[in-house]
Protein backbone atom coordinates (compact mmCIF):
# COMPACT_ATOMS: atom_id res chain seq x y z
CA UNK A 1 8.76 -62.91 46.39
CA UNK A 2 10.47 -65.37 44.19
CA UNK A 3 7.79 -68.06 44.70
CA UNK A 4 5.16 -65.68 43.33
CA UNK A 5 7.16 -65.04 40.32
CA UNK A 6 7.36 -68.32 40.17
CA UNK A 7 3.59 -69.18 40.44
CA UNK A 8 2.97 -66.19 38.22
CA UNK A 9 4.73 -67.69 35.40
CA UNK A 10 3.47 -71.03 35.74
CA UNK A 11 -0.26 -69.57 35.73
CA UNK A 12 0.45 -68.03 32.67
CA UNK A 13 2.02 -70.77 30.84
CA UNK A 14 -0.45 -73.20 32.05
CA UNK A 15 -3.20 -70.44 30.90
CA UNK A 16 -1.22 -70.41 27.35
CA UNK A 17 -1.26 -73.86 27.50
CA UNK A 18 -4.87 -74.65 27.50
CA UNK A 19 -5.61 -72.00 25.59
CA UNK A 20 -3.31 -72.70 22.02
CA UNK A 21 -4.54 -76.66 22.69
CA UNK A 22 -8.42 -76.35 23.54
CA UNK A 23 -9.43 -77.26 19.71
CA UNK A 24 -6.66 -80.16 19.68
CA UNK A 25 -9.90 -82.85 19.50
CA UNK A 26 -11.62 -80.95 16.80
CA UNK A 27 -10.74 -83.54 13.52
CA UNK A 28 -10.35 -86.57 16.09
CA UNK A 29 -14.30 -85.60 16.89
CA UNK A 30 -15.26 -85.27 13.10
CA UNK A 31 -13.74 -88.85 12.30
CA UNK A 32 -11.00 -86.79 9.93
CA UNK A 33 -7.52 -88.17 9.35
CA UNK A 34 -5.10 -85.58 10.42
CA UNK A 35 -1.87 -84.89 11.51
CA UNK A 36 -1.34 -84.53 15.52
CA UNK A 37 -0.80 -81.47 17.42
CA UNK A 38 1.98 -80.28 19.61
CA UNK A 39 2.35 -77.66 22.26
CA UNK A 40 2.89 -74.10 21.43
CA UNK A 41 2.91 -74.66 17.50
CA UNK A 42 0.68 -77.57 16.42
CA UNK A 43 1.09 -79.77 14.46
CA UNK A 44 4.46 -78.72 12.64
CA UNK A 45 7.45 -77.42 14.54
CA UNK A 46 8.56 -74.37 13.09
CA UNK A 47 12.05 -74.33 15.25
CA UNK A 48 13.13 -77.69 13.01
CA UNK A 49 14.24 -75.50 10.12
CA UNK A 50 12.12 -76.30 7.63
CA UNK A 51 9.27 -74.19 6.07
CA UNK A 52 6.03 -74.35 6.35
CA UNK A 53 5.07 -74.99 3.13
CA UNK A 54 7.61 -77.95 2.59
CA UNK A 55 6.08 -79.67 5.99
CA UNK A 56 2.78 -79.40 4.51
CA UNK A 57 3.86 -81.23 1.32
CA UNK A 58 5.23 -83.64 3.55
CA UNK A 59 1.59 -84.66 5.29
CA UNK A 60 0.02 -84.06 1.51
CA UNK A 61 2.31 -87.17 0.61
CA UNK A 62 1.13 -89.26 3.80
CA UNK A 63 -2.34 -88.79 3.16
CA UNK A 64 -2.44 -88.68 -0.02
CA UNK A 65 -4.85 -91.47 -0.16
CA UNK A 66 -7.39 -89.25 1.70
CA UNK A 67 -9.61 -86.50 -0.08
CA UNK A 68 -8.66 -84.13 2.38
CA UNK A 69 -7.03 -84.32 6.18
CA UNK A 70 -6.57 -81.67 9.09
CA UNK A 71 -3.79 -80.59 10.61
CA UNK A 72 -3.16 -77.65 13.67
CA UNK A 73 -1.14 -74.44 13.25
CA UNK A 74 -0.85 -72.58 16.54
CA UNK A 75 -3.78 -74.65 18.03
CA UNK A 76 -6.33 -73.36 15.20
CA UNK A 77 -7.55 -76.36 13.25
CA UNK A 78 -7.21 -76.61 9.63
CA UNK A 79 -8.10 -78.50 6.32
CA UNK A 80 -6.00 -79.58 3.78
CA UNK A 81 -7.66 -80.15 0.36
CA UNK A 82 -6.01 -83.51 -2.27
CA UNK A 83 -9.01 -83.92 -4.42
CA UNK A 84 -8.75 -82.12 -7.33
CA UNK A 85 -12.41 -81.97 -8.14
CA UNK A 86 -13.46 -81.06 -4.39
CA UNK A 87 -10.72 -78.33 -4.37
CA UNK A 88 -12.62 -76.54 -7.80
CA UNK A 89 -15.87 -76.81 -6.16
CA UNK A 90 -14.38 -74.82 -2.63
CA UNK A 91 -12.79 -72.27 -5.32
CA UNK A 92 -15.39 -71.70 -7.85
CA UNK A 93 -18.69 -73.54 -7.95
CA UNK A 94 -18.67 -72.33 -4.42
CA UNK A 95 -16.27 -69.76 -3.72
CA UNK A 96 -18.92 -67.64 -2.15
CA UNK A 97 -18.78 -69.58 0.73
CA UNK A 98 -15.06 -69.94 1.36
CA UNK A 99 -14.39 -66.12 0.25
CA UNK A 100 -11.64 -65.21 2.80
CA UNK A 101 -8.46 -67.01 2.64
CA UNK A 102 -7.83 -66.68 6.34
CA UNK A 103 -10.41 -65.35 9.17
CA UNK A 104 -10.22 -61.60 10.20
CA UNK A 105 -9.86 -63.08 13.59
CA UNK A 106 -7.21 -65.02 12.67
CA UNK A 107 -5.15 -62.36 10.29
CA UNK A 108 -5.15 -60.28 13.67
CA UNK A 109 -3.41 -62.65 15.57
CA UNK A 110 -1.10 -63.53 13.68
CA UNK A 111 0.17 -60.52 11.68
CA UNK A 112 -1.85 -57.20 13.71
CA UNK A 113 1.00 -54.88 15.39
CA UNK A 114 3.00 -51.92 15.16
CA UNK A 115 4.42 -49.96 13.18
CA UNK A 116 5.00 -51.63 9.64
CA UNK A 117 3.18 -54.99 11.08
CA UNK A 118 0.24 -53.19 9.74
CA UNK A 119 1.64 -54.00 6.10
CA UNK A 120 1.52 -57.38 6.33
CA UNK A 121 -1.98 -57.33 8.22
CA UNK A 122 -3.42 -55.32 5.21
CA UNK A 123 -2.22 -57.38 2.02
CA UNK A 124 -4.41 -58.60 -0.47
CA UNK A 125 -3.50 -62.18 0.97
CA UNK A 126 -4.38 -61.43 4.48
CA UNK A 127 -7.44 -59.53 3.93
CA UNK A 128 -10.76 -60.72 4.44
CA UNK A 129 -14.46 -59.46 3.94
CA UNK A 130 -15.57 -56.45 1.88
CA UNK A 131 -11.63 -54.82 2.44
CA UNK A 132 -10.59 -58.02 0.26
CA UNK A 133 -13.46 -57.91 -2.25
CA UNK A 134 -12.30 -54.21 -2.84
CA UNK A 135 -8.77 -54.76 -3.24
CA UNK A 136 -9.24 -58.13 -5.58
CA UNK A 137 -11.93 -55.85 -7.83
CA UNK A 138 -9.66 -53.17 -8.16
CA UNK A 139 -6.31 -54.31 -8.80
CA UNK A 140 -7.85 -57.46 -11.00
CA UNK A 141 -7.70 -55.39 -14.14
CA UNK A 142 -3.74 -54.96 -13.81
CA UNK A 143 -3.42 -58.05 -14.88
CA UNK A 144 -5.39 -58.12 -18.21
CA UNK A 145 -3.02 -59.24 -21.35
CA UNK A 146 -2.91 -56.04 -22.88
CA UNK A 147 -1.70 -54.89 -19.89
CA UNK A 148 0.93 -57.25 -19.43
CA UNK A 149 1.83 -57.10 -22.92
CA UNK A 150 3.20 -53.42 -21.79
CA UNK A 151 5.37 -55.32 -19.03
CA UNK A 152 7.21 -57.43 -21.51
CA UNK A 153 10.48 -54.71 -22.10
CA UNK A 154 11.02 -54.33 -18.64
CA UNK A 155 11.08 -58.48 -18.68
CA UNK A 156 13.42 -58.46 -21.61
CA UNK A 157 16.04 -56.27 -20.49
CA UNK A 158 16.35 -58.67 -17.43
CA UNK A 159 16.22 -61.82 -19.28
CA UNK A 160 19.20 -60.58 -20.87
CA UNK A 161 20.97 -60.17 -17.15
CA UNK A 162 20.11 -64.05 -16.91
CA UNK A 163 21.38 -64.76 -20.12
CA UNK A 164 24.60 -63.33 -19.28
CA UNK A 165 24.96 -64.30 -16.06
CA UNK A 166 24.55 -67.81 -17.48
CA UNK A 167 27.54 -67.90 -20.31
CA UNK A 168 29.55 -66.58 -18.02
CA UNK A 169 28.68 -69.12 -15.47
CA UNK A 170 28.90 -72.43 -18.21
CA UNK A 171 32.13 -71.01 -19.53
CA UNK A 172 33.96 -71.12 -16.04
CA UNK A 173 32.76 -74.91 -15.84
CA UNK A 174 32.29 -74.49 -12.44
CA UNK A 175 29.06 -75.79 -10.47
CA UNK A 176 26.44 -72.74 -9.12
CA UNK A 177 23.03 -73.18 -7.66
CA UNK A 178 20.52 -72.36 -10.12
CA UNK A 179 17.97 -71.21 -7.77
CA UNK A 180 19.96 -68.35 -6.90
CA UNK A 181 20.36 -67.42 -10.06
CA UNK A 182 16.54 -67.64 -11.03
CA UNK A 183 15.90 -65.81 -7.53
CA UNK A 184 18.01 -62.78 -9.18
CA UNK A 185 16.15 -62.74 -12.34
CA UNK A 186 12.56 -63.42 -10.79
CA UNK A 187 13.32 -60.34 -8.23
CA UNK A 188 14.84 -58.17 -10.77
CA UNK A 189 12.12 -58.74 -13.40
CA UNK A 190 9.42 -58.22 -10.41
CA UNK A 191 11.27 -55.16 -9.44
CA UNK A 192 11.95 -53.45 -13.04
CA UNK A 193 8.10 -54.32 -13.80
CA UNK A 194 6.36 -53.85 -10.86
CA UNK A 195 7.98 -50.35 -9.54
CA UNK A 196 10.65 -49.35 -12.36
CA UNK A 197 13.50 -50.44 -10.00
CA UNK A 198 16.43 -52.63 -11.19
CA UNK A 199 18.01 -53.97 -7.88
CA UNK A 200 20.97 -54.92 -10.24
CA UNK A 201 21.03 -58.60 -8.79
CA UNK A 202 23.15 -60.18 -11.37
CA UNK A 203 26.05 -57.24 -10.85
CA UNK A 204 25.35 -55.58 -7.40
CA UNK A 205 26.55 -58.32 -4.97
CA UNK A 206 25.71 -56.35 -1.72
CA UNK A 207 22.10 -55.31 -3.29
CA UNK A 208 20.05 -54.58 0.48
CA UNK A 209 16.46 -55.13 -2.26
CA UNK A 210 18.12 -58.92 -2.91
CA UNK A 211 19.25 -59.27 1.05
CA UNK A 212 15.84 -58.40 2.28
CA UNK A 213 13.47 -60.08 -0.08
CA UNK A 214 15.74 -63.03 0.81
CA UNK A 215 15.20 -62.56 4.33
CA UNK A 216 11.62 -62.22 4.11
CA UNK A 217 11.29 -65.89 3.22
CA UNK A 218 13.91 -66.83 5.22
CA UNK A 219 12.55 -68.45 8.88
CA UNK A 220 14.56 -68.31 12.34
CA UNK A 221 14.30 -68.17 15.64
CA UNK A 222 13.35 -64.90 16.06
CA UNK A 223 9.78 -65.06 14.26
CA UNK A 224 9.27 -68.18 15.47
CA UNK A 225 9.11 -67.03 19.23
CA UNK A 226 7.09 -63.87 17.93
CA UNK A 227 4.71 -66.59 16.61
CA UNK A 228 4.51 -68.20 19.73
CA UNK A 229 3.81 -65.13 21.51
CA UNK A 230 1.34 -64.34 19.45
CA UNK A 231 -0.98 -67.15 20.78
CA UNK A 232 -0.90 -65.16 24.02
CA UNK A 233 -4.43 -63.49 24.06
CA UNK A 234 -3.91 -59.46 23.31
CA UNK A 235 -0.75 -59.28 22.43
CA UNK A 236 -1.15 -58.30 19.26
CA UNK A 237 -3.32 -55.58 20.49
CA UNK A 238 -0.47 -54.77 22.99
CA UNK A 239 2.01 -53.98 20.34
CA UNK A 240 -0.11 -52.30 18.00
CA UNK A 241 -0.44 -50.17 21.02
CA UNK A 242 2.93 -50.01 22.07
CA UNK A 243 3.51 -49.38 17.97
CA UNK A 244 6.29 -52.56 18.00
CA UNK A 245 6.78 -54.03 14.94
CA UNK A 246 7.35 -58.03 15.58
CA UNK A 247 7.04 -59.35 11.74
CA UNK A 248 10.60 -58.87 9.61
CA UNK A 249 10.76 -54.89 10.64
CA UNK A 250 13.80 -54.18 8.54
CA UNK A 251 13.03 -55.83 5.66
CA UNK A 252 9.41 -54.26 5.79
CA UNK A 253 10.43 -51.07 6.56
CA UNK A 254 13.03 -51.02 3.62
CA UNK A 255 10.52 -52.39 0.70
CA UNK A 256 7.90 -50.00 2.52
CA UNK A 257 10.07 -46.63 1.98
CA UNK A 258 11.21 -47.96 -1.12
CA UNK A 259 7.40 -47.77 -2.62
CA UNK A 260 6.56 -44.83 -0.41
CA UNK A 261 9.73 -42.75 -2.36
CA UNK A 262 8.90 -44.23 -5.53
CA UNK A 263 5.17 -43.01 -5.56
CA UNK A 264 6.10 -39.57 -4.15
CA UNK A 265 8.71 -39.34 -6.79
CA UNK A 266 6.37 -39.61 -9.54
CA UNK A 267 3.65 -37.63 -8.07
CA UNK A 268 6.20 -34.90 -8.05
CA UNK A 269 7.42 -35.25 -11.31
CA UNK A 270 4.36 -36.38 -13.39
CA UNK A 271 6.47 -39.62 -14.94
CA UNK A 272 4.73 -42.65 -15.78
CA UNK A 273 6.77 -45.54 -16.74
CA UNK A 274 3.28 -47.99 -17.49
CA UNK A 275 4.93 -50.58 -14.59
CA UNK A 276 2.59 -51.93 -12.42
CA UNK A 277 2.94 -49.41 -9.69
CA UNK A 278 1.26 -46.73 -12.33
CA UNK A 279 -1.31 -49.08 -12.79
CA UNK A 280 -1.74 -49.04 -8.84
CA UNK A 281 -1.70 -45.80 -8.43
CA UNK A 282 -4.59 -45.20 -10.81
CA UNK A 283 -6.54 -46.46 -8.37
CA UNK A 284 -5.76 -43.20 -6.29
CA UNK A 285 -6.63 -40.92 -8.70
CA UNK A 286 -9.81 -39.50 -9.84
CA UNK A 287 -9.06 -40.01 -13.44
CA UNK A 288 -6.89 -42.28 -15.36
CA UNK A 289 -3.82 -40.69 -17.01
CA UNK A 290 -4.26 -38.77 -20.32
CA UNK A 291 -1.41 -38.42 -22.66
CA UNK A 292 -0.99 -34.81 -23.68
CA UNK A 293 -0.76 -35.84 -27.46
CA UNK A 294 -3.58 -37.99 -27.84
CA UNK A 295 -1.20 -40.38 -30.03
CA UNK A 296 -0.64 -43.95 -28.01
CA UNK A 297 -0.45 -47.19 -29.44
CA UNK A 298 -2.81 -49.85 -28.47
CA UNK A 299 -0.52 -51.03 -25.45
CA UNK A 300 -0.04 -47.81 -24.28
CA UNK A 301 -4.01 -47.10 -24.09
CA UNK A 302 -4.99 -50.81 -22.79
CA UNK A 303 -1.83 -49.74 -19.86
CA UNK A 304 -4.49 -46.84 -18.76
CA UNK A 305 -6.49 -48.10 -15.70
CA UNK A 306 -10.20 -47.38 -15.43
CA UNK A 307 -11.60 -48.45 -11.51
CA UNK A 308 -15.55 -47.63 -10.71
CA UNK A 309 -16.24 -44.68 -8.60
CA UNK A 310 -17.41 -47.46 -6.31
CA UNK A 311 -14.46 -48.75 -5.10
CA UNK A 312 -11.79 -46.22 -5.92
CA UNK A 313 -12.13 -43.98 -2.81
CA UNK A 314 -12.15 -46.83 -0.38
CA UNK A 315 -8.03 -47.21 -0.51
CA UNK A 316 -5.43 -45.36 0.12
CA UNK A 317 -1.68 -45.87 -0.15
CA UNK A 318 -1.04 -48.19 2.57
CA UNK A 319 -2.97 -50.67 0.30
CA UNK A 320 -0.79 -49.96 -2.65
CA UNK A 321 2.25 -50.49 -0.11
CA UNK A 322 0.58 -53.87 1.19
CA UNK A 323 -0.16 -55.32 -2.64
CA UNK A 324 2.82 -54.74 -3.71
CA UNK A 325 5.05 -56.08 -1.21
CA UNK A 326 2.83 -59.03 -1.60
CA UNK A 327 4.27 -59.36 -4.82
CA UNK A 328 7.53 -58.62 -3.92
CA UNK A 329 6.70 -61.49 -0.72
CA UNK A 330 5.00 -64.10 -3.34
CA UNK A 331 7.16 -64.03 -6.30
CA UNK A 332 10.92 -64.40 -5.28
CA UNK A 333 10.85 -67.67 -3.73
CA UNK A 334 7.88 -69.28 -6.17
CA UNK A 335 9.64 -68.22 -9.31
CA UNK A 336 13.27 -69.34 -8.68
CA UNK A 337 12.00 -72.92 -7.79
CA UNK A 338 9.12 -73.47 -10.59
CA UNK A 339 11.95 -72.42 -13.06
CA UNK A 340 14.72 -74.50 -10.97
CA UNK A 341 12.79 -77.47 -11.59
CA UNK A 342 11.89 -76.69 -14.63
CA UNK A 343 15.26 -76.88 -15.84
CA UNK A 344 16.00 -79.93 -13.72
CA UNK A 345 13.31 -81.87 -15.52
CA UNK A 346 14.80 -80.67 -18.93
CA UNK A 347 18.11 -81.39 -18.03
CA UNK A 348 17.25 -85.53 -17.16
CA UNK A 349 15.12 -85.50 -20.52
CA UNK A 350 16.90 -83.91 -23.37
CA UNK A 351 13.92 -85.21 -25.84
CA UNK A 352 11.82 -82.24 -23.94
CA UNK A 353 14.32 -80.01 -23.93
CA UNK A 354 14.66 -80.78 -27.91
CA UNK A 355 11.17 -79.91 -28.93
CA UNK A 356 11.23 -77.09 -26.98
CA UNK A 357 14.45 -75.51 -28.70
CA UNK A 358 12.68 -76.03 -31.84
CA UNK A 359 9.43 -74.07 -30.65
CA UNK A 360 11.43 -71.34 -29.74
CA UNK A 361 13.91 -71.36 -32.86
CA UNK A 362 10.42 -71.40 -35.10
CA UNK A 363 9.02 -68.48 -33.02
CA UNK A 364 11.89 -66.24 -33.39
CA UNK A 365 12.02 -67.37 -37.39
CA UNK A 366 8.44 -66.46 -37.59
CA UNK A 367 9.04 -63.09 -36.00
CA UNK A 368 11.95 -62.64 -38.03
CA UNK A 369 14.73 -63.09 -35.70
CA UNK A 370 13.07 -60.56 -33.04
CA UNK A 371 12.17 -61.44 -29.63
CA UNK A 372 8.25 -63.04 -30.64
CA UNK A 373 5.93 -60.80 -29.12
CA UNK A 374 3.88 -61.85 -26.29
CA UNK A 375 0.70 -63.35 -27.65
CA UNK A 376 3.24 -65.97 -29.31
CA UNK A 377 5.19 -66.30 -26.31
CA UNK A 378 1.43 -67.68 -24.05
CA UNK A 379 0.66 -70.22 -27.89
């Protein structure tokens, strides 16, 4: 009996073998420079500890002499893109060729499931075809400047968190890690303007929205080896059946009811707070929101979303639950670093730093010691 087992799981690994390193020859064939693959995970190896991302950067800087190079993740081939010029053709000279950003095949293996696995498989990012085109066409106009114009005083109140949280910090003299700092003010900004929600970061040290946005970026062993099943051919279909959730379940689960309670909320009680969750939601709705005494300011109207009959009726609210927890996904992580480094490069040249105090002193003179509004804040 044991022998069988035995054979049984050797079959199958050999099977998953072959089957995550059949396109291993594909750049080798084309005469592209590219970075080996490796049984089960390709050409990076996701159990060393380091992100994706930051192993990618890694083979950017080994071929950087190259216009482009290939690489493997999970046996699938893939280009990279250095030249700048080739990279704007691919995105918009001709973009209608390379319109999905991953393969619906592909977005099924790796993110298809269970349960709240369904949020991650139907995000803007990982959508593909006419689902994406109809999520990128509606929810495009959210970000027009008027409308994030009416986003800047949910911004404001949390830049003055950060400001705090700063002083206190310098007058302690004691050494802090900035990028956990900037992650509390980049979630708590994308929180109190995205869904009206202030996590309280800067104050709230056992916040659960900072703990899970933190772990949702945060790789181990665990989704690793979910990865790695995932090659396994139906499995994906096998939980979605079984309705097992296999990508970060809590965290997902807790943003999900989070956004689920917040929409129902304000359903029930008619309140519109102009975030971008409103904005959202007017997708849902036959007609935009009308104020009941006709008197808005500019902001307020431009904050009113308009979608084409077209398109409106296609989504529902597990797409509003997918976009915006791939805000929530794409924003804490990205932010905290740009503006970690950004203060890094200030710090080692004061001259920078100089000219830009004296922007920002003119700006608030101009506006007469008020916060400059937000057309003078993109000059």
């Amino acid at each position: 009996m044991w022998l069988e087992i035995v054979l049984s799981v050797l079959c199958l690994l050999l099977l998953l073998y072959f089957y995550s390193t059949k396109n291993y020859g594909k750049w080798e064939s084309l005469s592209v420079r590219h970075s080996k693959g490796y049984f089960p995970f390709g050409s990076y190896n996701f159990m060393s500890g380091k992100h994706l991302t930051q192993m990618n950067a890694d083979d950017h800087k080994i071929f950087a002499d190259e216009k482009y190079f290939g690489y493997y993740l999970f046996g699938q081939p893939v280009l990279a893109i250095n030249d700048v010029n080739l990279l704007r053709h691919i995105q918009v000279k001709d973009f209608d060729h390379f319109v999905d950003r991953i393969s619906a095949g592909e977005a099924k293996r790796m993110f298809s499931g269970g349960g709240t696995d369904k949020i991650w498989e139907n995000s803007l990012t990982n959508s593909s075809g006419d689902r994406w085109k109809e999520q990128r066409s509606t929810f495009t106009p959210v970000f027009t400047s008027g409308k994030m114009k009416g986003m800047m005083k949910f911004i404001l109140h949390i830049a003055e968190d950060l400001t705090n949280e700063i002083d206190v910090k310098a007058k302690s003299k004691e050494e802090f890690e900035l990028k956990d700092v900037f992650g509390k003010y980049s979630l708590d900004s994308l929180a109190s303007s995205a869904f009206g929600i202030n996590p309280e970061s800067f104050t709230n040290k056992n916040s659960k929205f900072v703990a899970y946005a933190a772990d949702i970026n945060k790789g181990d062993t665990l989704f690793s080896l979910v990865q790695i099943l995932r090659l396994i051919p139906d499995f994906p279909q096998l939980m979605s059946y079984l309705n097992i959730a296999t990508l970060k379940p809590k965290a997902t689960k807790f943003f999900r009811d989070v956004i689920l309670q917040t929409i129902k909320t304000r359903k029930a009680n008619r309140e519109r707070k102009n975030d971008m969750l409103d904005l959202m939601l007017d997708c849902l709705e036959d007609e935009s929101p009308e104020n009941e005494n006709n008197e808005e300011s500019e902001v307020n109207e431009d904050m009113k979303l308009t979608i084409s009959d077209k398109s409106k009726h296609k989504l529902d609210e597990l797409s509003i639950v997918a976009t915006a927890y791939d805000f929530i996904d794409a924003s804490y992580d990205t932010t905290s670093v740009t503006l970690s480094y950004l203060s890094y490069e200030m710090a080692k040249n004061p001259d920078i730093q100089k000219r830009l105090q004296e922007e920002i002193d003119q700006a608030f003179e101009e506006s007469k010691g008020e916060m400059p509004d937000y057309n003078t804040i993109q000059n």
